[in-house]
Protein backbone atom coordinates (compact mmCIF):
# COMPACT_ATOMS: atom_id res chain seq x y z
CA UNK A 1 167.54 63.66 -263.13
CA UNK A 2 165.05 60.70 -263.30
CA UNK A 3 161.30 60.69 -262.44
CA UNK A 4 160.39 57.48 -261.27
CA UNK A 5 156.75 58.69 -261.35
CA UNK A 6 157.21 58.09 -265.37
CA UNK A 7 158.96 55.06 -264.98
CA UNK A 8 162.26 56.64 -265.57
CA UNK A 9 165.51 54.90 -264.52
CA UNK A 10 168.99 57.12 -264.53
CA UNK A 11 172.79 56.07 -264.65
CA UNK A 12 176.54 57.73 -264.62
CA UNK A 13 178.22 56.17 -267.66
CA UNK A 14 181.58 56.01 -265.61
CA UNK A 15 184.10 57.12 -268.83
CA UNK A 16 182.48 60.73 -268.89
CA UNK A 17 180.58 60.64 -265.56
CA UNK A 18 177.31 61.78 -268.02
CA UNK A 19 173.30 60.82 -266.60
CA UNK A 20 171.73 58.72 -268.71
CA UNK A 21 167.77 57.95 -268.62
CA UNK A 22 165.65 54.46 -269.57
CA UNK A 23 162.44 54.86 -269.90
CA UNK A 24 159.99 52.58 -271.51
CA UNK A 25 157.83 55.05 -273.33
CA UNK A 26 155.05 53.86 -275.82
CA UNK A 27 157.03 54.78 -278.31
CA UNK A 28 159.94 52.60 -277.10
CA UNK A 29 158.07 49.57 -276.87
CA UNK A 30 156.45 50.19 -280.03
CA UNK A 31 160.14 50.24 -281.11
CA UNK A 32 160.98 47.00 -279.35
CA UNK A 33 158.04 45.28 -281.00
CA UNK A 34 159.28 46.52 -284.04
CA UNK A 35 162.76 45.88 -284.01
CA UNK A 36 162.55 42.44 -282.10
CA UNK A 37 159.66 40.44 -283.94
CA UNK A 38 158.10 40.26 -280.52
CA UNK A 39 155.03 41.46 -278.57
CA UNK A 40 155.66 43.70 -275.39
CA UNK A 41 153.78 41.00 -273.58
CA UNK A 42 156.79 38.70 -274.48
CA UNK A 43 159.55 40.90 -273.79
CA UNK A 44 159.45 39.16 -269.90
CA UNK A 45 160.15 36.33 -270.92
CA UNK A 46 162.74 37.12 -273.17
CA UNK A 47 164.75 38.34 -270.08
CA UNK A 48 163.92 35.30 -268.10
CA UNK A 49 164.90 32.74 -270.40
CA UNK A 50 166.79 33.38 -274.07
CA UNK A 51 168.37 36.44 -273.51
CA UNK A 52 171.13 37.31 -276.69
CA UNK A 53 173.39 39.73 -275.56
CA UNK A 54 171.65 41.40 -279.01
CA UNK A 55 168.74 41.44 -277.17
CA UNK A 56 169.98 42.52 -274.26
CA UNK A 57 171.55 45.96 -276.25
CA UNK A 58 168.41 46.64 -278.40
CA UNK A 59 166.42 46.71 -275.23
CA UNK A 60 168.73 49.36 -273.63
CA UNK A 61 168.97 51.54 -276.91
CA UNK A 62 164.88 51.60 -276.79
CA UNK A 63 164.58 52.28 -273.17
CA UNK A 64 167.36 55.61 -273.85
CA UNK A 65 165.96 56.65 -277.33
CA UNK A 66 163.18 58.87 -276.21
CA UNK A 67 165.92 61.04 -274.06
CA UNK A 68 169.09 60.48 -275.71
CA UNK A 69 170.25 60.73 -279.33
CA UNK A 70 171.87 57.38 -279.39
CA UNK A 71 171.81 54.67 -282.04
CA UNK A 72 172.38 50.92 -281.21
CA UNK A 73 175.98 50.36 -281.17
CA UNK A 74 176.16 54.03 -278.86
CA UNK A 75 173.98 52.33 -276.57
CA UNK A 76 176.41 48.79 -276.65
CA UNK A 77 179.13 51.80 -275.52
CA UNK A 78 176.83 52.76 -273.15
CA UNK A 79 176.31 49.10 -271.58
CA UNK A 80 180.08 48.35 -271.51
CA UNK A 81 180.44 51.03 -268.72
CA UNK A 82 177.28 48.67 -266.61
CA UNK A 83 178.74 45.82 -267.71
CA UNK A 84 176.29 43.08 -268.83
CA UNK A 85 174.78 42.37 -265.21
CA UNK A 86 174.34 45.69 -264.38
CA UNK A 87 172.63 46.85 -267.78
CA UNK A 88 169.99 43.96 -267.28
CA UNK A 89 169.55 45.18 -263.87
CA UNK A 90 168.65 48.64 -265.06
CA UNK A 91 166.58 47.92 -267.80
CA UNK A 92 164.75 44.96 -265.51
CA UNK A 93 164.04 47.83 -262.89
CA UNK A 94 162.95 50.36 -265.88
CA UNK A 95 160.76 48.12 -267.09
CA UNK A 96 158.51 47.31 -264.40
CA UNK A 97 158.48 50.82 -263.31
C-alpha cells in the first residue's frame, strides 16, 4: 500500500489487478536528470508544455524503479493499462507529493 507521507502514489494495473507504487525518490530524479538531459527544476515544465509520449514513459519508469523491478518498455506496459491521461495524472499527483 502507498504512504503518501513519502510522496508515494499507488495503482491496480487492470490486466493482473497487481499495486503498483510512484514515488519520486532522490534517486529517481537523479535518474530523470540523467536519463532526460534535464534538471529536476525543469521537469514542470516539461509536463506543461512539450510533453513526448517518451517523456511521458521515462518519467513513469523513474517514479516505479525504486519499488518495482521494471525496465522502460515494462513500465510503457504498465501505462497502457492508465492509458496516456491517466498515467500523467498519476505521475503529476506523485510528483508534487
Amino acid at each position: 500500500m502507498a504512504n503518501p507521507m513519502k510522496g508515494e502514489v499507488s495503482f491496480v494495473h487492470p490486466a493482473d489487478g497487481a499495486t503498483y507504487k510512484l514515488v519520486f525518490s532522490i534517486n529517481a530524479l537523479v535518474t530523470l536528470e540523467e536519463t532526460l538531459g534535464i534538471a529536476t527544476t525543469e521537469i514542470g515544465e516539461l509536463l506543461n508544455d512539450k510533453m513526448k509520449i517518451t517523456d511521458l514513459r521515462t518519467l513513469f519508469w523513474a517514479g516505479l524503479i525504486d519499488n518495482h523491478d521494471v525496465t522502460p518498455e515494462g513500465a510503457g506496459l504498465l501505462m497502457d493499462g492508465q492509458g496516456v491521461a491517466g498515467a500523467a495524472q498519476l505521475i503529476a499527483k506523485a510528483l508534487a507529493a
